[in-house]
Protein backbone atom coordinates (compact mmCIF):
# COMPACT_ATOMS: atom_id res chain seq x y z
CA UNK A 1 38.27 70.77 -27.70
CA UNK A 2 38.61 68.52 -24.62
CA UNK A 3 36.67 72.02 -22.46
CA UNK A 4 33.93 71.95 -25.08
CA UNK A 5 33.64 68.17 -24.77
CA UNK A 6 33.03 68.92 -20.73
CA UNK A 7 31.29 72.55 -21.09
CA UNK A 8 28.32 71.00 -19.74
CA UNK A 9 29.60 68.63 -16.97
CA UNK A 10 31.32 71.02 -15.74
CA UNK A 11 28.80 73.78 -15.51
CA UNK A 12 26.85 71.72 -13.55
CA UNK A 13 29.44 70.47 -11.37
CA UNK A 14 30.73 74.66 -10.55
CA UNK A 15 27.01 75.26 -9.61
CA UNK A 16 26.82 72.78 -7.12
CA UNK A 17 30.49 73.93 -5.53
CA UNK A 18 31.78 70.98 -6.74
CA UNK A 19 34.89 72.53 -7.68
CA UNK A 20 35.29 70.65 -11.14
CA UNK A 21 38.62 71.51 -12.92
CA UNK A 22 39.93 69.63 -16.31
CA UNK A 23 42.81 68.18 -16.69
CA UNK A 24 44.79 67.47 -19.30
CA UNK A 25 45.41 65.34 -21.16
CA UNK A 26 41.43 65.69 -21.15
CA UNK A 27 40.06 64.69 -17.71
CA UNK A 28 37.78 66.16 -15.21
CA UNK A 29 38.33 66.21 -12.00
CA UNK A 30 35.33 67.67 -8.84
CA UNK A 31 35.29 67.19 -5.11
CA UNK A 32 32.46 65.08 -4.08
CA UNK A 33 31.81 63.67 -0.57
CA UNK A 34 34.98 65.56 0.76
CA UNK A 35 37.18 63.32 -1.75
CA UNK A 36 38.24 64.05 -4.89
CA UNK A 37 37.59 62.19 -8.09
CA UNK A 38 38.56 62.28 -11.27
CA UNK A 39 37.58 60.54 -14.54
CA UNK A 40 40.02 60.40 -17.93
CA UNK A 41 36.27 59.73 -19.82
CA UNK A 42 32.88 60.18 -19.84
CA UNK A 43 32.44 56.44 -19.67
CA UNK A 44 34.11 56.25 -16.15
CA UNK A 45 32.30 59.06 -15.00
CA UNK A 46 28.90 57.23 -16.10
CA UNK A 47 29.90 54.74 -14.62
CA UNK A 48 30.31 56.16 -10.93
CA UNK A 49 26.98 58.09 -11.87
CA UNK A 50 25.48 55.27 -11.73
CA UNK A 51 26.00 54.54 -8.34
CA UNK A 52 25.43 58.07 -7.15
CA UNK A 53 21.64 59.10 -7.66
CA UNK A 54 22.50 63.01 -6.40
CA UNK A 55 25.13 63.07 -9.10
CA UNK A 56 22.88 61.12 -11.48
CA UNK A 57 20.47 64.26 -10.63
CA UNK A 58 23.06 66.86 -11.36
CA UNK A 59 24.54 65.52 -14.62
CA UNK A 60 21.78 63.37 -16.13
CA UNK A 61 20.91 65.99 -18.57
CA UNK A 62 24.80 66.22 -19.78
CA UNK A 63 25.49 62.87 -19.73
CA UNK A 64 22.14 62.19 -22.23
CA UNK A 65 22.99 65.10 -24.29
CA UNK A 66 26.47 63.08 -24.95
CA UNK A 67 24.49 59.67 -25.86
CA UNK A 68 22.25 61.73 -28.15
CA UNK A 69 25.59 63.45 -29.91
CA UNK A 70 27.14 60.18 -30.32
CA UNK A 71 23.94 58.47 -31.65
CA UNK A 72 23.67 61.11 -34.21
CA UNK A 73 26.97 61.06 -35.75
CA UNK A 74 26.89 60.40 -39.80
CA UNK A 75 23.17 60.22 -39.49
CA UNK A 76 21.47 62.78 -41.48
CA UNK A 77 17.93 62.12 -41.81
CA UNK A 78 17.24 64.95 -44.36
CA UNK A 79 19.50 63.39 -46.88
CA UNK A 80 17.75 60.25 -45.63
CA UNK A 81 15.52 58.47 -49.31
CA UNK A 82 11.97 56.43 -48.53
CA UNK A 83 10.27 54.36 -50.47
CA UNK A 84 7.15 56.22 -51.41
């Protein structure tokens, strides 16, 4: 589960040469400015995102995929009743 959770993040990461691996218990790590960091969550990674506008480029569309997925949970809107 925790690779499916950073399918996309890491993609994006391995086609920049970032050389993103996951470790476990669930974290990524990538190289990035000739260091290496590593996150335990996407939180902390949105975090340093945020402070990083090429990063911000590469992973904006994963990281607002994730918002979007947690947004949606137990919201259904085609069981959804309105008052007609």
């Amino acid at each position: 589960q925790a690779r499916r959770e950073w399918s996309y993040i890491f993609k994006a990461l391995k086609d920049k040469n970032l050389q993103p691996r996951i470790l476990y218990p669930a974290r990524i790590s990538f190289r990035y400015e000739g260091e290496i960091k590593s996150f335990p969550d996407k939180q902390k990674l949105r975090e340093f995102v945020t402070k990083s506008p090429p990063l911000q480029e590469i992973l904006k569309k994963g990281l607002i995929l994730e918002k979007r997925k947690k947004g949606e949970r137990g919201h259904n809107p085609q069981t959804r009743e309105t008052d007609g």
